[in-house]
Every structure is written in structure tokens, then in C-alpha cells.
N, C-alpha and C. Protein backbone atom coordinates (compact mmCIF):
# COMPACT_ATOMS: atom_id res chain seq x y z
N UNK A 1 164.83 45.21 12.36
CA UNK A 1 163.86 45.61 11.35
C UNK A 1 164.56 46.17 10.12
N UNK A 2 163.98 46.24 9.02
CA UNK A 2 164.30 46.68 8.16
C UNK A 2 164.17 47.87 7.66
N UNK A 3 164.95 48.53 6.81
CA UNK A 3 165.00 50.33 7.02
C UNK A 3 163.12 50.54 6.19
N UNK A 4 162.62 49.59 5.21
CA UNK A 4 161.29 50.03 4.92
C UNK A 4 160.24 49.84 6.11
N UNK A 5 160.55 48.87 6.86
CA UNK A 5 159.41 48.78 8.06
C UNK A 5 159.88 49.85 9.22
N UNK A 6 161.08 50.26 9.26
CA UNK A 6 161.21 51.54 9.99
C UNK A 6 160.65 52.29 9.97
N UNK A 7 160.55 52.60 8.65
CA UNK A 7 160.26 53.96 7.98
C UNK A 7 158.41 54.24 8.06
N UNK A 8 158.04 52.61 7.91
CA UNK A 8 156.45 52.23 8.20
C UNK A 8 156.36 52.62 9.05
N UNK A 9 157.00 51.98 10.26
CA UNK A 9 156.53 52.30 11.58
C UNK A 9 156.36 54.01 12.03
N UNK A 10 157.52 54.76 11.71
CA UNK A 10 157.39 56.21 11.79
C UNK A 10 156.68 56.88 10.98
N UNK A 11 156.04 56.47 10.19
CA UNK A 11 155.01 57.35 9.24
C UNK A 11 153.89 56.86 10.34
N UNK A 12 153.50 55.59 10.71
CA UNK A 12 152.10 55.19 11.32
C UNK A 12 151.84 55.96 12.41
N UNK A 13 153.10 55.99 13.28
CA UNK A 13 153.33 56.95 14.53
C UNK A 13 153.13 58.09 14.50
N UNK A 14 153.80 59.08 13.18
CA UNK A 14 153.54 60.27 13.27
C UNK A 14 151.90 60.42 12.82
N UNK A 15 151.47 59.46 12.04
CA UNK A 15 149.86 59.54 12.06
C UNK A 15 149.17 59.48 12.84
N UNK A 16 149.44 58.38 13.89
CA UNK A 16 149.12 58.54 15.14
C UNK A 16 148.67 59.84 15.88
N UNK A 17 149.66 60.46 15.76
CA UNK A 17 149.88 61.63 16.58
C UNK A 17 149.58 62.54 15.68
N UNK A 18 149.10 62.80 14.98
CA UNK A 18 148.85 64.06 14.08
C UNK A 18 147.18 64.81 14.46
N UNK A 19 147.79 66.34 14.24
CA UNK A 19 146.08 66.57 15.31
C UNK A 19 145.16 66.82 14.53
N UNK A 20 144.18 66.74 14.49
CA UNK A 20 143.07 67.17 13.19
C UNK A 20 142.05 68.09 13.70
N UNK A 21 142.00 69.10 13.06
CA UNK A 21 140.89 70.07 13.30
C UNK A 21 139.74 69.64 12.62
N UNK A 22 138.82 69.87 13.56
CA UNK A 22 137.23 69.35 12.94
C UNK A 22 136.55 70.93 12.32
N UNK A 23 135.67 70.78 11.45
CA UNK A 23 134.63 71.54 10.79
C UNK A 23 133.36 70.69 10.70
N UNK A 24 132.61 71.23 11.75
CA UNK A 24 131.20 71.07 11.45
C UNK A 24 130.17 71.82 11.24
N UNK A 25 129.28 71.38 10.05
CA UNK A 25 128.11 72.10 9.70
C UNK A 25 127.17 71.05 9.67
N UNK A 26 125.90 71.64 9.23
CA UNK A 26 124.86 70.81 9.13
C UNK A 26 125.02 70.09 7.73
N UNK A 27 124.30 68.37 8.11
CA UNK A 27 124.17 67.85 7.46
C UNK A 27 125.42 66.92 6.78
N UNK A 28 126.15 67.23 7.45
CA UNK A 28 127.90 66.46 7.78
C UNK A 28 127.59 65.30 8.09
N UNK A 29 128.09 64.48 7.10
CA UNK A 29 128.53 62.94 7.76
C UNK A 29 130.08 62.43 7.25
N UNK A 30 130.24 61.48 7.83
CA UNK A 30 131.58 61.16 7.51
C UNK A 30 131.30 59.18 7.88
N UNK A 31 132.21 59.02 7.56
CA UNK A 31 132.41 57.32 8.17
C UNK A 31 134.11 56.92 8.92
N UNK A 32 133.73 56.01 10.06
CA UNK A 32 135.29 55.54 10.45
C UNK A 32 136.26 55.08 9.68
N UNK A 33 137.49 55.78 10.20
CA UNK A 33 138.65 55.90 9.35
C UNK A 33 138.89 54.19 9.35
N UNK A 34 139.64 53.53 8.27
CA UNK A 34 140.05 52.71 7.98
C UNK A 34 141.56 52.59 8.78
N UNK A 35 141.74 51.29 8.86
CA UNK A 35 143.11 50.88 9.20
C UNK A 35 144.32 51.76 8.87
N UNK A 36 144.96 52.61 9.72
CA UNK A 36 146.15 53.40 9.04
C UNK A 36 146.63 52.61 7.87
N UNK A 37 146.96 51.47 7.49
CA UNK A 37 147.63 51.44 6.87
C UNK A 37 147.15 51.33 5.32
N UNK A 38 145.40 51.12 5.50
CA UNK A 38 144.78 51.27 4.45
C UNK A 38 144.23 52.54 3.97
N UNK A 39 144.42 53.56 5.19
CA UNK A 39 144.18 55.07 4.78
C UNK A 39 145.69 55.64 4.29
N UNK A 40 146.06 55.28 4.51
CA UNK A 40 147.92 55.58 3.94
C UNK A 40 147.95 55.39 2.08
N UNK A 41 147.16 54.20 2.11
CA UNK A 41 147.25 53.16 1.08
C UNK A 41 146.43 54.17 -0.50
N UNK A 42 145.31 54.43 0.49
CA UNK A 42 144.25 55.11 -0.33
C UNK A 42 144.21 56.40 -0.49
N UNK A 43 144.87 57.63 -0.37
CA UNK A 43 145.91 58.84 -0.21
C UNK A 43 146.08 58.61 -1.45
């Protein structure tokens, strides 16, 4: 592989694994996350 798709791959992974604390209140919505690599994209 190449050192940029390395580097892909370990950013996706550590996204993977990254923990997220939730906050909920009323009247909260949200929608499903997009493709890591299109939530990466859109950041």
C-alpha cells in the first residue's frame, strides 16, 4: 500500500474506534452517519 492509503486506513480505524458521548434532550433528531469516508470528506 501506499503511505496515503496507509494513512487512510488509520484515520478510518481510529474513527472506527472513537467513543462518542451522546446528549439527549427533547425534540433531538439527528440522521445516519454517512460513509466514513464521506463524513471525513465533509468535516
Amino acid at each position: 500500500m501506499s503511505d496515503h492509503q496507509d494513512r487512510l486506513k488509520r484515520l478510518l480505524d481510529d474513527l472506527h474506534k472513537l467513543e462518542i458521548n451522546t446528549i439527549e434532550k427533547p425534540n433531538l433528531t439527528a440522521t445516519k452517519m454517512p460513509a466514513p469516508i464521506l463524513a471525513v470528506h465533509d468535516s
